[in-house]
N, C-alpha and C. Protein backbone atom coordinates (compact mmCIF):
# COMPACT_ATOMS: atom_id res chain seq x y z
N UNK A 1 -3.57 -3.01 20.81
CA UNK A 1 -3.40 -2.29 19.56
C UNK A 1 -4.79 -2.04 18.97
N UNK A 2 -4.96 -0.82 18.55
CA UNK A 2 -6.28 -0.66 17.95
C UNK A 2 -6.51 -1.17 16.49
N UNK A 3 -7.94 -1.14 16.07
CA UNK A 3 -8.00 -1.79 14.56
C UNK A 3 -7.37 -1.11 13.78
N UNK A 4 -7.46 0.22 13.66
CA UNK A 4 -6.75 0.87 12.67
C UNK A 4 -5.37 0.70 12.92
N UNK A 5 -4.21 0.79 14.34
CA UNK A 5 -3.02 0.17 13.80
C UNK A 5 -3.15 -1.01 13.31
N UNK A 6 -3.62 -2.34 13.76
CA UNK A 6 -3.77 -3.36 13.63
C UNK A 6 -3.43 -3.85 12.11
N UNK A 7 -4.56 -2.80 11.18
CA UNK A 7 -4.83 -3.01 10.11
C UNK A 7 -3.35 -2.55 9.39
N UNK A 8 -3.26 -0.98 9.24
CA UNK A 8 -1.85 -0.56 8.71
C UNK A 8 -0.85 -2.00 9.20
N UNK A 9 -0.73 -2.35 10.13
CA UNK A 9 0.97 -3.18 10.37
C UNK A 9 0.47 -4.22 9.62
N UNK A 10 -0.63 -4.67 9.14
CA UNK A 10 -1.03 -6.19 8.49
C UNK A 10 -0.50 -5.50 6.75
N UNK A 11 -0.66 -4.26 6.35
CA UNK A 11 -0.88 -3.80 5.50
C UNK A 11 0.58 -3.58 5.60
N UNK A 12 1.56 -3.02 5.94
CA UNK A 12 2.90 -2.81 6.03
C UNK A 12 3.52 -4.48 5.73
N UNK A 13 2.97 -5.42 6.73
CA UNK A 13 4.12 -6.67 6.61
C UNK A 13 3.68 -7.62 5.55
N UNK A 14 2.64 -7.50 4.72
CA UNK A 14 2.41 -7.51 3.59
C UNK A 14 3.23 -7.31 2.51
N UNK A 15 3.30 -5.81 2.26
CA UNK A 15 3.93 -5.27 1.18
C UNK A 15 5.75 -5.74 1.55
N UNK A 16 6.33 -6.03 2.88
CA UNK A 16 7.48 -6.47 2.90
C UNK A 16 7.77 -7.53 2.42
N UNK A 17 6.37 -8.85 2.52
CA UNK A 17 6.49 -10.19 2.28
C UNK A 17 6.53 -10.29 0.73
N UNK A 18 5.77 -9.41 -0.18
CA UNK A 18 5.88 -9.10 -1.28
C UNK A 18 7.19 -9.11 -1.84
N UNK A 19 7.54 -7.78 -1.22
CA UNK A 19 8.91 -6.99 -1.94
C UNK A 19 10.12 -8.84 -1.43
N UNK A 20 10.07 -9.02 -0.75
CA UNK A 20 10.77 -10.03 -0.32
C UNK A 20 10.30 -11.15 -1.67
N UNK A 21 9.20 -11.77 -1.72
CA UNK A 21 9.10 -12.24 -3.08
C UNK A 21 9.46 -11.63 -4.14
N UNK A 22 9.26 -10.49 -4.33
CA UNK A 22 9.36 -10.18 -6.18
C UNK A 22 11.11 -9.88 -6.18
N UNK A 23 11.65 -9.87 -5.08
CA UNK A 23 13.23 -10.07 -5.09
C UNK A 23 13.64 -10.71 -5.73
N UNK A 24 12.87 -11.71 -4.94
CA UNK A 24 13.47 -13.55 -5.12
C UNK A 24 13.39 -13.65 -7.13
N UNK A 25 11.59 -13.76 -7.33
CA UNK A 25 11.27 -13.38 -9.07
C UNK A 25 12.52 -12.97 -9.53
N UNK A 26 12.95 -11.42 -8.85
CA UNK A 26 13.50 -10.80 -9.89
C UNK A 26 14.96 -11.33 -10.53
N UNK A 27 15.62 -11.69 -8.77
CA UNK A 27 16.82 -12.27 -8.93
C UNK A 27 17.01 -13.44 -9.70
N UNK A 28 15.64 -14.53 -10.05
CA UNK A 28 15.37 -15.97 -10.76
C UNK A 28 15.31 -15.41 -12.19
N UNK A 29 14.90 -14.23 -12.29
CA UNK A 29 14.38 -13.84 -13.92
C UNK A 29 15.75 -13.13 -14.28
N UNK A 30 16.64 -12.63 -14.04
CA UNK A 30 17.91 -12.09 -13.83
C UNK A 30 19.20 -13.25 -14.40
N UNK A 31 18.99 -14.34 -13.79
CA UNK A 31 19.79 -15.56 -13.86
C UNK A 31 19.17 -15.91 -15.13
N UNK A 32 18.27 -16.01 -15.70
CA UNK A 32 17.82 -16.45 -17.19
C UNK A 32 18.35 -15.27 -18.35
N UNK A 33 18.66 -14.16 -17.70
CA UNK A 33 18.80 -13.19 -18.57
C UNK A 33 17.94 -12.47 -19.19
N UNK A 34 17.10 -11.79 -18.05
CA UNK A 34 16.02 -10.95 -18.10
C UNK A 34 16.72 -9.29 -17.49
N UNK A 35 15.97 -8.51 -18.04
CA UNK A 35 16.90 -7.30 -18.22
C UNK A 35 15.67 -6.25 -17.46
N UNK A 36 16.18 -5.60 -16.70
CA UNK A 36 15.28 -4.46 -16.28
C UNK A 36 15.29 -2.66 -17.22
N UNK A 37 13.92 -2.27 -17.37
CA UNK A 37 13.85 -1.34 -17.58
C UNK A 37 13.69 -0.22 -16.93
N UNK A 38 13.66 1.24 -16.73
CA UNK A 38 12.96 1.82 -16.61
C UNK A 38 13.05 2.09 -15.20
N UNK A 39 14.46 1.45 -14.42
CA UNK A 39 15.11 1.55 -13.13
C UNK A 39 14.78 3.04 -12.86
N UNK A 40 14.84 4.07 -13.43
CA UNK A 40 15.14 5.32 -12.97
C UNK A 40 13.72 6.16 -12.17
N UNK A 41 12.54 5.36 -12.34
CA UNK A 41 11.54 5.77 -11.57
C UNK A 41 11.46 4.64 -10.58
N UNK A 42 12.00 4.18 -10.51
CA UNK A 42 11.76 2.71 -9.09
C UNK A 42 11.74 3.97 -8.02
N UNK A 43 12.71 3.88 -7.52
CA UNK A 43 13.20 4.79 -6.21
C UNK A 43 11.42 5.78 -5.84
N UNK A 44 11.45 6.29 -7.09
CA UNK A 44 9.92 7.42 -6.88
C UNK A 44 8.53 6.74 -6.32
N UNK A 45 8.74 5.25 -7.15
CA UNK A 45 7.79 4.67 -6.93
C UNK A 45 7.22 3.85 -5.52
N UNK A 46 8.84 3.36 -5.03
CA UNK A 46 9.21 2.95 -3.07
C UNK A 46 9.04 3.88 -2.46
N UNK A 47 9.35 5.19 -3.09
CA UNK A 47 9.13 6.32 -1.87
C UNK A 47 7.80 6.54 -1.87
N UNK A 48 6.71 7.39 -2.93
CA UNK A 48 5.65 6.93 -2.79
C UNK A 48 4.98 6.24 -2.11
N UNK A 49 5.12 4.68 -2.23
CA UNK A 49 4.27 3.65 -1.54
C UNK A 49 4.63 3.72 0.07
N UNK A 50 6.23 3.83 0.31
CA UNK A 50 6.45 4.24 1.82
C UNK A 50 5.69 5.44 2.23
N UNK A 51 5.72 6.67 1.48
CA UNK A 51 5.45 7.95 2.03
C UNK A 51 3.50 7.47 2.31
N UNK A 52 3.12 6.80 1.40
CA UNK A 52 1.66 6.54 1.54
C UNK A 52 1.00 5.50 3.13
N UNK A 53 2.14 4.69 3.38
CA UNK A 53 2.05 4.04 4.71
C UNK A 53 1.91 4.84 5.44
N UNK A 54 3.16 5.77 5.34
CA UNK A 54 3.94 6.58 6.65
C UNK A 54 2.83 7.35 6.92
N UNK A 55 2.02 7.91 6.14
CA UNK A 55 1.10 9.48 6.29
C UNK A 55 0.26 8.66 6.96
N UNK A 56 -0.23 7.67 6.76
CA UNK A 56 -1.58 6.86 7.40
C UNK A 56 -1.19 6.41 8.64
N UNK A 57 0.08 5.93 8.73
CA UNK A 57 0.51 5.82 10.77
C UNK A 57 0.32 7.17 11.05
N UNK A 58 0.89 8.10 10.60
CA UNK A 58 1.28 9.23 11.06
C UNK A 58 0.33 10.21 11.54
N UNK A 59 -1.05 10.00 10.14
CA UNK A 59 -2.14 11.09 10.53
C UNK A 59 -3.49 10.35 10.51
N UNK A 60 -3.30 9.17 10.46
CA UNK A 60 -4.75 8.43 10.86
C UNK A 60 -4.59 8.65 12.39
N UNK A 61 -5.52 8.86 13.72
CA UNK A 61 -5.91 8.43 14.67
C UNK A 61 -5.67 7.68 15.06
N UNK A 62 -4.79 6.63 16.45
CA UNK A 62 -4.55 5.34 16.72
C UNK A 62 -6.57 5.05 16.76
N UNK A 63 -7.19 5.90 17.14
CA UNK A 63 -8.51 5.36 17.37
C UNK A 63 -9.40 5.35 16.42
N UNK A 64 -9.68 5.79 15.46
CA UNK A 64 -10.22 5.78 14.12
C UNK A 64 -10.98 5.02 13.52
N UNK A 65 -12.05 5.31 13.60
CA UNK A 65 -13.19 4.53 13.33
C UNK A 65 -12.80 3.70 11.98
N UNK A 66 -13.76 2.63 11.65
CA UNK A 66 -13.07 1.97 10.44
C UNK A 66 -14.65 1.85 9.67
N UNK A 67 -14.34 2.18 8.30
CA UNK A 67 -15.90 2.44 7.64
C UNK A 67 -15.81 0.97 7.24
N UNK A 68 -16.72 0.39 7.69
CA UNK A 68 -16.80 -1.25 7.06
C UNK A 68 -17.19 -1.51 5.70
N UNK A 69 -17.90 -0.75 5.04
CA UNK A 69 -18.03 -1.01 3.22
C UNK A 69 -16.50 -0.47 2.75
N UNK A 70 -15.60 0.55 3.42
CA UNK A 70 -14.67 0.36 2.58
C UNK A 70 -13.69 -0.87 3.07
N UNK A 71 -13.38 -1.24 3.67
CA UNK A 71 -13.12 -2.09 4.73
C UNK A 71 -12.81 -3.63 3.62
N UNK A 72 -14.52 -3.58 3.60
CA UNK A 72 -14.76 -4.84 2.56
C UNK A 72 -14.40 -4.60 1.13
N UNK A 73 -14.42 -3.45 0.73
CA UNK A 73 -13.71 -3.28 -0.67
C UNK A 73 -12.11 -3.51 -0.44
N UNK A 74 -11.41 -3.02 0.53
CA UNK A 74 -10.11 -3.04 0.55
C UNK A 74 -9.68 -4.89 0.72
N UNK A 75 -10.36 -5.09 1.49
CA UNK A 75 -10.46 -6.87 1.74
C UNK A 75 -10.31 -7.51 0.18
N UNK A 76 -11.23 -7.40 -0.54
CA UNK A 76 -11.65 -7.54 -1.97
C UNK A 76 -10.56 -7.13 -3.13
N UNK A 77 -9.87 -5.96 -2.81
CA UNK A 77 -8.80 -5.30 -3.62
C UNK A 77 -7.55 -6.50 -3.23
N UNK A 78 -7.74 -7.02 -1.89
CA UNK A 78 -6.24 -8.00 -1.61
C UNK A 78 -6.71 -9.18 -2.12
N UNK A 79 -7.57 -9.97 -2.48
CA UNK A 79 -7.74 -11.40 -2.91
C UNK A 79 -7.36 -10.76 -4.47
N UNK A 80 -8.13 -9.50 -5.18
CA UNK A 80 -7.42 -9.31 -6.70
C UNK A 80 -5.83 -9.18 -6.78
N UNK A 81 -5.17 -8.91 -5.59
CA UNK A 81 -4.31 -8.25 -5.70
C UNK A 81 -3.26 -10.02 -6.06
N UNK A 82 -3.61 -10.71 -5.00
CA UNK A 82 -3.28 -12.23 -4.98
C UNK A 82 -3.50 -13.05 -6.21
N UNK A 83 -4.74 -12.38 -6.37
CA UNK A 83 -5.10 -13.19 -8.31
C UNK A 83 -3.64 -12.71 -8.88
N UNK A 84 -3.53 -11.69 -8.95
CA UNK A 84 -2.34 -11.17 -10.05
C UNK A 84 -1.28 -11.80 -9.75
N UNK A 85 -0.72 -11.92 -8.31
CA UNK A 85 0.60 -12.67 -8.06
C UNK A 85 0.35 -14.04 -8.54
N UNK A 86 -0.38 -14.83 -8.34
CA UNK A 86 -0.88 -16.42 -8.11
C UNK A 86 -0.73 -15.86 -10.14
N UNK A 87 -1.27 -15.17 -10.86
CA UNK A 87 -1.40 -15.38 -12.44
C UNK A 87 -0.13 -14.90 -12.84
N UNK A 88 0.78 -14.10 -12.39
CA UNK A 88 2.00 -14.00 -12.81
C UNK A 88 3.27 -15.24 -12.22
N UNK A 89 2.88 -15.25 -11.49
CA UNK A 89 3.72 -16.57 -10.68
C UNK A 89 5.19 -16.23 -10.52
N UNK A 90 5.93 -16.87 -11.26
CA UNK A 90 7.16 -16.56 -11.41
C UNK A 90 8.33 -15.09 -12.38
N UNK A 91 6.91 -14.28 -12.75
CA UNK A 91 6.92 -13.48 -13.44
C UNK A 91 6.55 -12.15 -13.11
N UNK A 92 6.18 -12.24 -11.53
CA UNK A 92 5.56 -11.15 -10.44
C UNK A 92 6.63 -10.51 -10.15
N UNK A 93 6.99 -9.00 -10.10
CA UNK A 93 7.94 -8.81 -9.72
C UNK A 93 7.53 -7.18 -9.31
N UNK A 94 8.19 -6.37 -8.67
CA UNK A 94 7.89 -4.71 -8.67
C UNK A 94 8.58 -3.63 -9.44
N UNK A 95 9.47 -4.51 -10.09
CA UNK A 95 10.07 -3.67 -11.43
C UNK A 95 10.08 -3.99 -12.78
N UNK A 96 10.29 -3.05 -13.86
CA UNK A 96 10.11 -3.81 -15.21
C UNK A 96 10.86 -4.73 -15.41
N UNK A 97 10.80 -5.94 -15.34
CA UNK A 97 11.72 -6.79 -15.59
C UNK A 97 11.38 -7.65 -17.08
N UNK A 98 11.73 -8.03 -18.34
CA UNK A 98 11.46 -8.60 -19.53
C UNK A 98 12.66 -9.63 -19.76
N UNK A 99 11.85 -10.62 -20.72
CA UNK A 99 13.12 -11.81 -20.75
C UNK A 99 12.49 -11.59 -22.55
N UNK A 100 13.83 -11.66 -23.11
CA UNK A 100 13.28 -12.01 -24.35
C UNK A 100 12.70 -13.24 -24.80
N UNK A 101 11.70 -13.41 -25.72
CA UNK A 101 11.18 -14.19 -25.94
C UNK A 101 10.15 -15.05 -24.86
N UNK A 102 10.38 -14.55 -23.83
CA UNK A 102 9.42 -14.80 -23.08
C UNK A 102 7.84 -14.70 -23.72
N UNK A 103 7.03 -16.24 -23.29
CA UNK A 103 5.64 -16.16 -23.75
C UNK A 103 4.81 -14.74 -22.58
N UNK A 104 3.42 -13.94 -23.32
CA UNK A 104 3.10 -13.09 -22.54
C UNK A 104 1.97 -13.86 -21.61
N UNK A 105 1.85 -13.51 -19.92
CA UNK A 105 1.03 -14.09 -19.51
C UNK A 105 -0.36 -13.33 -19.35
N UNK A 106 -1.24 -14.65 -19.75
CA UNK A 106 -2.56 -14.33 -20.24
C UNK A 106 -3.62 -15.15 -20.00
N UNK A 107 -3.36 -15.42 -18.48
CA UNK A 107 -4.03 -16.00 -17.59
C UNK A 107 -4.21 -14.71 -16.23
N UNK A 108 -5.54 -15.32 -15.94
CA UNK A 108 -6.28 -14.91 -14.65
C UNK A 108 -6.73 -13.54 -15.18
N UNK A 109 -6.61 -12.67 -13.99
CA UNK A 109 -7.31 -11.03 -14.43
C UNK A 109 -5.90 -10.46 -15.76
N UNK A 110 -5.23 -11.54 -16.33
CA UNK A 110 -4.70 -10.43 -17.68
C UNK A 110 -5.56 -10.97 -18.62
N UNK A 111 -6.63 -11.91 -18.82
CA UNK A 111 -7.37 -12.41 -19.27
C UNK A 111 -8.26 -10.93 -19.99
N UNK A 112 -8.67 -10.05 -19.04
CA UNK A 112 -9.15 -9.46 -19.18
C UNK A 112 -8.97 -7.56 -19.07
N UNK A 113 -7.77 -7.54 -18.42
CA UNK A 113 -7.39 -6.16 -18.30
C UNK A 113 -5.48 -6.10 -19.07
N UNK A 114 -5.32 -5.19 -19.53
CA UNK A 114 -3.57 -5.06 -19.70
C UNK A 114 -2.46 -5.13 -18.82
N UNK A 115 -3.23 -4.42 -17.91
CA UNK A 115 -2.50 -4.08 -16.44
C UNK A 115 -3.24 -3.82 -15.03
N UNK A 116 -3.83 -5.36 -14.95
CA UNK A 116 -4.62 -5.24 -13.44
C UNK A 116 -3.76 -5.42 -12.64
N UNK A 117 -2.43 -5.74 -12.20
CA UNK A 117 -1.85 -5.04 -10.84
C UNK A 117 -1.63 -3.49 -10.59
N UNK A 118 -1.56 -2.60 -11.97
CA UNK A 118 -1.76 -1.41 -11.64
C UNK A 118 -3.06 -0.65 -11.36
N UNK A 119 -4.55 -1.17 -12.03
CA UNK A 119 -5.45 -1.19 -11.44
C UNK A 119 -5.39 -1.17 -9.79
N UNK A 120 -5.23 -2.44 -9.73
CA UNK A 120 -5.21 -2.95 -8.15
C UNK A 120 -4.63 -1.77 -7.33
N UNK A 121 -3.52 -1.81 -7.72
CA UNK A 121 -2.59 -1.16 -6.84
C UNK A 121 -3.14 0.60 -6.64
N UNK A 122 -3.66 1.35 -7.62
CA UNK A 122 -4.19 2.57 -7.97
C UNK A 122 -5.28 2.74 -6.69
N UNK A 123 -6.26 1.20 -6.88
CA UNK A 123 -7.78 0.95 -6.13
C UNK A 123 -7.42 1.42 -4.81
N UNK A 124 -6.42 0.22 -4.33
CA UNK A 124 -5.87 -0.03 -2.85
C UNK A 124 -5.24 1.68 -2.47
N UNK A 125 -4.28 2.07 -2.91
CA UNK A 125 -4.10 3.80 -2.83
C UNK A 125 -5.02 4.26 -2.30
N UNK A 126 -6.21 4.46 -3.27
CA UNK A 126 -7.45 5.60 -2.54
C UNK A 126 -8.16 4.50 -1.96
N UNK A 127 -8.13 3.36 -1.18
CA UNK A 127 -9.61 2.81 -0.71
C UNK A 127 -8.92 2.79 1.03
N UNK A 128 -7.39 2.27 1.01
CA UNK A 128 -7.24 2.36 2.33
C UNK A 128 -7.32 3.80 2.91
N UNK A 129 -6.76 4.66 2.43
CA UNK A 129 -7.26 5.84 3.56
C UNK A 129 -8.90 5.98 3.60
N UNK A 130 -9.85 5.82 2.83
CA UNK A 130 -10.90 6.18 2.94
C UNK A 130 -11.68 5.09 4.06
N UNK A 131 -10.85 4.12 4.43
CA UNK A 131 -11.42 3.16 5.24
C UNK A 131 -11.19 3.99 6.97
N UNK A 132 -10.39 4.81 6.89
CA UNK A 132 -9.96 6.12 7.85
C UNK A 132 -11.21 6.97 7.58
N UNK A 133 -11.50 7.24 6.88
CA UNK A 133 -12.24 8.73 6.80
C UNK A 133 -10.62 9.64 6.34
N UNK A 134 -10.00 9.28 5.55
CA UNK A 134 -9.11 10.27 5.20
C UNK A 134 -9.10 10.81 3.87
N UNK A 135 -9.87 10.96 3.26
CA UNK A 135 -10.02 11.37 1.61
C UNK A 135 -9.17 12.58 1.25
N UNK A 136 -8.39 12.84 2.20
CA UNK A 136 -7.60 14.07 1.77
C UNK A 136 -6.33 13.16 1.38
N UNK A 137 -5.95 12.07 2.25
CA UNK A 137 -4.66 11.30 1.41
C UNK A 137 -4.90 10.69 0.82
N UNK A 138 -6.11 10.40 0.14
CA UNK A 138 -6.44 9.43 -0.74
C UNK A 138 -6.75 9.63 -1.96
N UNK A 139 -6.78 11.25 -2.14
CA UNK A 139 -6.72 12.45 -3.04
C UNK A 139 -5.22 12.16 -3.60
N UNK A 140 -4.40 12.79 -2.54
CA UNK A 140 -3.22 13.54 -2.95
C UNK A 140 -2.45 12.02 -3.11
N UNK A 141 -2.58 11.21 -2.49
CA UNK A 141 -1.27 9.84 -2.62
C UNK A 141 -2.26 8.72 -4.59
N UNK A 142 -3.52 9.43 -4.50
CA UNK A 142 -3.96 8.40 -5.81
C UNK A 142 -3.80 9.75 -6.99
N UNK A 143 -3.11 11.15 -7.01
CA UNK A 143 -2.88 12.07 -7.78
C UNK A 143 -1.69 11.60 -8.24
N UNK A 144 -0.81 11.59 -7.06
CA UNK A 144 1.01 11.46 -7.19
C UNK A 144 0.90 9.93 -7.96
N UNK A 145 0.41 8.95 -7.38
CA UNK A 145 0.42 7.45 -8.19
C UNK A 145 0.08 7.24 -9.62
N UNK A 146 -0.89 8.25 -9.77
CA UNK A 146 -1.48 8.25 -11.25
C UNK A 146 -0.62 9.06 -11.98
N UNK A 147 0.19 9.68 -11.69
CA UNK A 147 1.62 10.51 -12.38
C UNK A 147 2.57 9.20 -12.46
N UNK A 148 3.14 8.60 -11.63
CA UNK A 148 3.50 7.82 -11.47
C UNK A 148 3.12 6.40 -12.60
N UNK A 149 2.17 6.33 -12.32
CA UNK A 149 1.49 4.71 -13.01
C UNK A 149 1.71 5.12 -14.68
N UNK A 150 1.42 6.39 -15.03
CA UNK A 150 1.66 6.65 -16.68
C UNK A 150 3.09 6.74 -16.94
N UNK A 151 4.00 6.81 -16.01
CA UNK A 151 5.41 6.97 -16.50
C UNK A 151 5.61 5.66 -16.48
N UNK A 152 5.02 4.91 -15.93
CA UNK A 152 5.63 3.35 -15.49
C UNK A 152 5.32 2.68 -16.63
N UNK A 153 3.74 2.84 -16.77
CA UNK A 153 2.95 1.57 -18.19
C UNK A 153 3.45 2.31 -19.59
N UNK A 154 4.05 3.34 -19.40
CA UNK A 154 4.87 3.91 -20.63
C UNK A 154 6.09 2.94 -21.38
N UNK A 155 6.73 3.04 -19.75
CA UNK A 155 8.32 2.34 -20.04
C UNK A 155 7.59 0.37 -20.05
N UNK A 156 6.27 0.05 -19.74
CA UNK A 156 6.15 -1.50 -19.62
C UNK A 156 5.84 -1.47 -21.24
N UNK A 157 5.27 -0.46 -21.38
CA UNK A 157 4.26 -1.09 -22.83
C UNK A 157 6.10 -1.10 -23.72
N UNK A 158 6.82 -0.61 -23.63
CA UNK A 158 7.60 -0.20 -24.88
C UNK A 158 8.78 -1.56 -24.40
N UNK A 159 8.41 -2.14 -22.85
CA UNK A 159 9.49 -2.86 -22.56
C UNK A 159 8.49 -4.59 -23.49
N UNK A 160 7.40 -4.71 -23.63
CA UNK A 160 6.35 -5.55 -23.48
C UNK A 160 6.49 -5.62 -24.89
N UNK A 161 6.61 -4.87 -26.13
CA UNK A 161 6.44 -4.55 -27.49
C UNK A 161 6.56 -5.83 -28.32
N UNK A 162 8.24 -5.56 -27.62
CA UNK A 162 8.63 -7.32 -28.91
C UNK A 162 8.08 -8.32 -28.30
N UNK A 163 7.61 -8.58 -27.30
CA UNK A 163 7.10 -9.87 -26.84
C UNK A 163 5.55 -9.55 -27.72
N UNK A 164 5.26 -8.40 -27.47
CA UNK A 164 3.33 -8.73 -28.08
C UNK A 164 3.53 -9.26 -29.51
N UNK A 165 4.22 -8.46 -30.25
CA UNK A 165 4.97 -8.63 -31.39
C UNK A 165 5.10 -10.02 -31.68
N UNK A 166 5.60 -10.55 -30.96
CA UNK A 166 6.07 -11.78 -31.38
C UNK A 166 4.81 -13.14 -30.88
N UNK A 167 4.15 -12.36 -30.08
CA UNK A 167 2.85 -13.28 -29.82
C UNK A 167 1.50 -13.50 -31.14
């Protein structure tokens, strides 16, 4: 297998091991009586992130050189990406999910940003294709995400309100 598949399938069984966790979150935060918002862009948002895999099996090169400074940024984007899970903990999830009265967490990188998994997640978008030499999907898949990411932190901030409120 070449590096560049190599890399995508590490990058694919990743995001499954994820989604497989923030299940678990969601279904634990669910049983407390935590309520989801904002269901109606999920679907846009899985297709997206699939359609963004798929184009990179599909039109990266099995042989494809791999630019090593982006390489190491993308490396770098997954230990932030881990800060955020490891600082949300039981509160990590891939949909809006809110518990009332829930305290807000305000540890690790929320210390310092509102929304560094959407950061993260925005970074990782345009850095893995460019680790291809593909800046044309790294254009068009970090255009569609950033449409995306404002409809999302729309429905978080208004889902997030009474909790800041009450902090």
């Amino acid at each position: 297998m070449s590096a560049a598949r190599l890399l995508l399938a590490l990058v694919a069984l990743l995001r499954l091991a994820e989604l497989v966790h923030a299940g678990r979150n969601t279904s634990a935060l669910r049983r407390r009586g935590a309520v989801e918002l904002g269901s109606g862009h999920y679907p846009l948002l899985v297709l997206l992130h699939a359609a963004w895999l798929a184009s990179l099996f599909l039109l990266v090169p099995a042989d494809a050189s791999l630019s090593l400074p982006w390489l190491a940024l993308f490396l770098l984007l997954q230990g932030a990406r881990l800060w955020v899970i490891l600082s949300l903990g039981p509160w990590w999830t891939t949909r809006i999910i809110t518990l009332a009265g829930a305290p807000l967490v305000r540890r690790g990188p929320y210390r310092l940003l509102r929304h560094p998994n959407y950061a993260v997640v925005a970074a990782e978008i345009a850095v893995l294709p460019l680790v291809f030499g593909a800046w044309r999907l790294a254009l068009v898949f970090s255009l569609l995400n950033s449409v995306l990411l404002a409809w999302r932190i729309r429905i978080e901030e208004r889902a997030l309100a009474p909790r800041r409120r009450a902090a």
